[in-house]
C-alpha atoms as a PDB file:
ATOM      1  CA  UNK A   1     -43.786  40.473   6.087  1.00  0.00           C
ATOM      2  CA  UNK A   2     -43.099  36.519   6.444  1.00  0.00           C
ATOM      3  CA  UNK A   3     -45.646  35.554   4.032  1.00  0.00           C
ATOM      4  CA  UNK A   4     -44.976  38.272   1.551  1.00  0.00           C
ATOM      5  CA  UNK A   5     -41.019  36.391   1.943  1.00  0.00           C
ATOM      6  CA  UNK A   6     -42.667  33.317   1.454  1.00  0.00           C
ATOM      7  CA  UNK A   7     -44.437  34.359  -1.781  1.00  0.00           C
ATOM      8  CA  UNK A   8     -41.470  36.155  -2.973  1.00  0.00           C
ATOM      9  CA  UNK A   9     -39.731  32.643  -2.717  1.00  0.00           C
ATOM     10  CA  UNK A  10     -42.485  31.226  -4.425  1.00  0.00           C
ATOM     11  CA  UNK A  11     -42.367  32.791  -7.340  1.00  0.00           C
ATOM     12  CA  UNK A  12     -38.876  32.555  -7.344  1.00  0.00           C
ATOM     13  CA  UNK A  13     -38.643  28.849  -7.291  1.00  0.00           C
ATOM     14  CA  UNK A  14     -40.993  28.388  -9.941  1.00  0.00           C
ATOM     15  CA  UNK A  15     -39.484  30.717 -12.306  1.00  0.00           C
ATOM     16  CA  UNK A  16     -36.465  28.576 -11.693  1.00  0.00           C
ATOM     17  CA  UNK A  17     -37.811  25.681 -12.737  1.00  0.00           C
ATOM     18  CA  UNK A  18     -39.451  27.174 -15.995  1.00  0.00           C
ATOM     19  CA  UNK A  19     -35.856  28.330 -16.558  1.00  0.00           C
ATOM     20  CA  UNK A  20     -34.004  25.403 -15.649  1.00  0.00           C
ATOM     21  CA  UNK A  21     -36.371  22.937 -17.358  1.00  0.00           C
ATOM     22  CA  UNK A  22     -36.775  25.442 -20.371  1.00  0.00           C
ATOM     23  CA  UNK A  23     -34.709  23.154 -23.118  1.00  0.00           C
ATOM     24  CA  UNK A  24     -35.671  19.253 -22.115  1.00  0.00           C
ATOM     25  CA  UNK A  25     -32.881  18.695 -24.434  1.00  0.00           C
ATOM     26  CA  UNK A  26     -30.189  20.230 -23.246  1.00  0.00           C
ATOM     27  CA  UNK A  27     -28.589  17.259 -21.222  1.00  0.00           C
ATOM     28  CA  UNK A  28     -28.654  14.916 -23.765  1.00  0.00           C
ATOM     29  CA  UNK A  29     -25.308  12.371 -23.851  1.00  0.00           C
ATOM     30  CA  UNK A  30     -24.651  10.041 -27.053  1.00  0.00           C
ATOM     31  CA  UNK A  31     -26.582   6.977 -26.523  1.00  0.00           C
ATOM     32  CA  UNK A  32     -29.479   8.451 -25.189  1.00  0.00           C
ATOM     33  CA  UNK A  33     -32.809   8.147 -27.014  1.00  0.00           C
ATOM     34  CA  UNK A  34     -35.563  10.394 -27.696  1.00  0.00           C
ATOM     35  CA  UNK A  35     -39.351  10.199 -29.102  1.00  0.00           C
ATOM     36  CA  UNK A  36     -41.707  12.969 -30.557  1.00  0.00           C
ATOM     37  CA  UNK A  37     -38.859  14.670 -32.973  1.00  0.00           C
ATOM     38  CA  UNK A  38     -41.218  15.963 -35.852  1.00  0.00           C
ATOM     39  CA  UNK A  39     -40.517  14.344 -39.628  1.00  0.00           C
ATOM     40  CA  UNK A  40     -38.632  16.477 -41.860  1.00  0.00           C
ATOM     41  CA  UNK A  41     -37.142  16.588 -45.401  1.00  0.00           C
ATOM     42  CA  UNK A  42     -33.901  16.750 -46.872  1.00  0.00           C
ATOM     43  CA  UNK A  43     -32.520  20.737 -46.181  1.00  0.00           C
ATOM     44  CA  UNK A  44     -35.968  21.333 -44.237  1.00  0.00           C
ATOM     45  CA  UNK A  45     -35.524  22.711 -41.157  1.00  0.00           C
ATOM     46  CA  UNK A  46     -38.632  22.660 -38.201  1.00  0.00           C
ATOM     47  CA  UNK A  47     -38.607  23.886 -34.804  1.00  0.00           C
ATOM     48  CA  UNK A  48     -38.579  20.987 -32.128  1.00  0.00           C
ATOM     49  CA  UNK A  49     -40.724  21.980 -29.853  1.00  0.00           C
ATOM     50  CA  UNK A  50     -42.030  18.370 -28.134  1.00  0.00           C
ATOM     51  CA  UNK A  51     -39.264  15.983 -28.570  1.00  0.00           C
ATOM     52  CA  UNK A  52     -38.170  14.155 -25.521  1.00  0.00           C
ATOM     53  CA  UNK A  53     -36.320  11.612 -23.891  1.00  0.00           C
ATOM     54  CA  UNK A  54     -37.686   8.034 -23.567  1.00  0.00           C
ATOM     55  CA  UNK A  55     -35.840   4.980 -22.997  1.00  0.00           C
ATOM     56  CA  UNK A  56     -34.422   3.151 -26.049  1.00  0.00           C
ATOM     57  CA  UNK A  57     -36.298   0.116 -25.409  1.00  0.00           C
ATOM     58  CA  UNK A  58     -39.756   2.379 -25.238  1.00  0.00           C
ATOM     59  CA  UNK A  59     -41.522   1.753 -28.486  1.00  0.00           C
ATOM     60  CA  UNK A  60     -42.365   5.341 -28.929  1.00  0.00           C
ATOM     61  CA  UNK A  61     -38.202   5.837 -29.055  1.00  0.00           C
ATOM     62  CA  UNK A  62     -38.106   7.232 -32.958  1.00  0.00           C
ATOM     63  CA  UNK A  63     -33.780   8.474 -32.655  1.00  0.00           C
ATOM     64  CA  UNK A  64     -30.591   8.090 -30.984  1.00  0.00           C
ATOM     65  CA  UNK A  65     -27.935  10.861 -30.406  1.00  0.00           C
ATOM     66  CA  UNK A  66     -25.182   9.710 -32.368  1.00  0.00           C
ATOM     67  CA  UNK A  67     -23.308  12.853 -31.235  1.00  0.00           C
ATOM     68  CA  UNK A  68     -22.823  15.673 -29.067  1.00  0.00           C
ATOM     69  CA  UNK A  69     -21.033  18.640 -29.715  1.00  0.00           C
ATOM     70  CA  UNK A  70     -20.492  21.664 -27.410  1.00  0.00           C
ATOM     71  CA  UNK A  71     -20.052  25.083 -28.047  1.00  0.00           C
ATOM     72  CA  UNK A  72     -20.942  25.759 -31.740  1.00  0.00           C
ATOM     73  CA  UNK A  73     -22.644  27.151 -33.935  1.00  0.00           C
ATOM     74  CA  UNK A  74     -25.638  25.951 -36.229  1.00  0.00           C
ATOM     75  CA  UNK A  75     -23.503  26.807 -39.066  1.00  0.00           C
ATOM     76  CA  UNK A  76     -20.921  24.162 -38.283  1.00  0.00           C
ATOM     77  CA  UNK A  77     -24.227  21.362 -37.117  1.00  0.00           C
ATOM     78  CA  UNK A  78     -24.173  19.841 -40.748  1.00  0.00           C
ATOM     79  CA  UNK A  79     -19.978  19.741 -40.796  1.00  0.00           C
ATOM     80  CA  UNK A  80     -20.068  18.230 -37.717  1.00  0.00           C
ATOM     81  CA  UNK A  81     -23.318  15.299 -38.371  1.00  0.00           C
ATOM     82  CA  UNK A  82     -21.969  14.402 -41.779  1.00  0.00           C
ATOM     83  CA  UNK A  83     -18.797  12.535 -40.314  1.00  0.00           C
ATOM     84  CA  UNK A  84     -21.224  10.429 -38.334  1.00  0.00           C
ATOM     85  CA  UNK A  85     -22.415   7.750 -40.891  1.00  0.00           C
ATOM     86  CA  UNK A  86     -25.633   6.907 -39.026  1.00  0.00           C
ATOM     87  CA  UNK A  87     -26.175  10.166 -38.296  1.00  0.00           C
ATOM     88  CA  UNK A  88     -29.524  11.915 -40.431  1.00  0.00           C
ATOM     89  CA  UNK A  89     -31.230  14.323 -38.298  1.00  0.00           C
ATOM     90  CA  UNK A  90     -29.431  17.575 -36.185  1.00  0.00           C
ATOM     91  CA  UNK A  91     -30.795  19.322 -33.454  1.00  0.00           C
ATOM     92  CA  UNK A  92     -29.134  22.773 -32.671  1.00  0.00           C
ATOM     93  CA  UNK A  93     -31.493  24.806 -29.798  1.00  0.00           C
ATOM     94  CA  UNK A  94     -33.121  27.879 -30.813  1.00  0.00           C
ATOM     95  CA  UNK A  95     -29.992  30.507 -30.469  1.00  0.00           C
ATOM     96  CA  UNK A  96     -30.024  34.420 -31.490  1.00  0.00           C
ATOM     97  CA  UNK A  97     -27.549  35.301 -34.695  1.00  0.00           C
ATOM     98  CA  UNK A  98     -24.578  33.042 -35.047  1.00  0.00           C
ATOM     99  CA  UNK A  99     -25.058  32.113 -30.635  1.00  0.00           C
ATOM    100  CA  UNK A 100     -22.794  29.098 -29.752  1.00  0.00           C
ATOM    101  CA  UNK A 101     -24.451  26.265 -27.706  1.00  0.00           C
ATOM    102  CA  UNK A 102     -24.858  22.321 -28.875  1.00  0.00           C
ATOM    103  CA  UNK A 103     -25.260  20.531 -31.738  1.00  0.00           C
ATOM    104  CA  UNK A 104     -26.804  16.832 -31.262  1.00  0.00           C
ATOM    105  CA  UNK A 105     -26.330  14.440 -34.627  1.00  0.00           C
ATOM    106  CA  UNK A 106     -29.316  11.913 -34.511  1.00  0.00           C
ATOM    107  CA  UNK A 107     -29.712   8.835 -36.068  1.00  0.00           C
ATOM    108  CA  UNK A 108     -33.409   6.708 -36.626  1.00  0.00           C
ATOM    109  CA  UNK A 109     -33.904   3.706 -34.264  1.00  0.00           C
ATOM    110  CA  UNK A 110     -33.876   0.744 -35.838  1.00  0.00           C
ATOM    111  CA  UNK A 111     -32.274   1.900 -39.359  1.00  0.00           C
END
């Protein structure tokens, strides 16, 4: 009985921290830097699947969030980047239908 508990917990705990560390993305703030966002064109839009956070003095540091928004919807992501100057790059996370969550308007270190 205890160690079927134990296992139960387990299993429990680690599907918690699949869940919880599911989007490595998701606690971005403006400022904060990231490294391994894939290249894209102009309208081109690519699933960012290994992109993470790295310190902005890190070489491997390749864009900045310029800005966070909350509660959207990818429709509104390009509305919402364009009145950021620096910003060229959006993230929105992979959502079902028109699903609200954030939008993060990046910009490219060093540009």
């Amino acid at each position: 009985m205890i160690l079927a508990l134990v296992l139960l917990c387990l299993v429990g705990a680690f599907v918690l921290v699949r869940f919880v560390n599911a989007d490595p993305l998701r606690n971005l703030s403006v400022g904060d830097c990231l490294a391994d966002v894939p290249t894209v064109s102009e309208g081109e839009n690519r699933q960012v699947t290994n992109a993470r956070k790295v310190d902005c003095a890190d070489p491997a540091a390749t864009h900045r969030v310029e800005a966070r928004y909350d509660d959207r919807t990818p429709e509104e992501a390009g509305e919402l980047c364009a009145s950021h100057p620096n910003a060229n790059f959006v993230i929105t996370p992979d959502r079902a239908g028109n699903a609200r969550g954030y939008v993060l308007c990046l910009s490219t270190v060093g540009e």
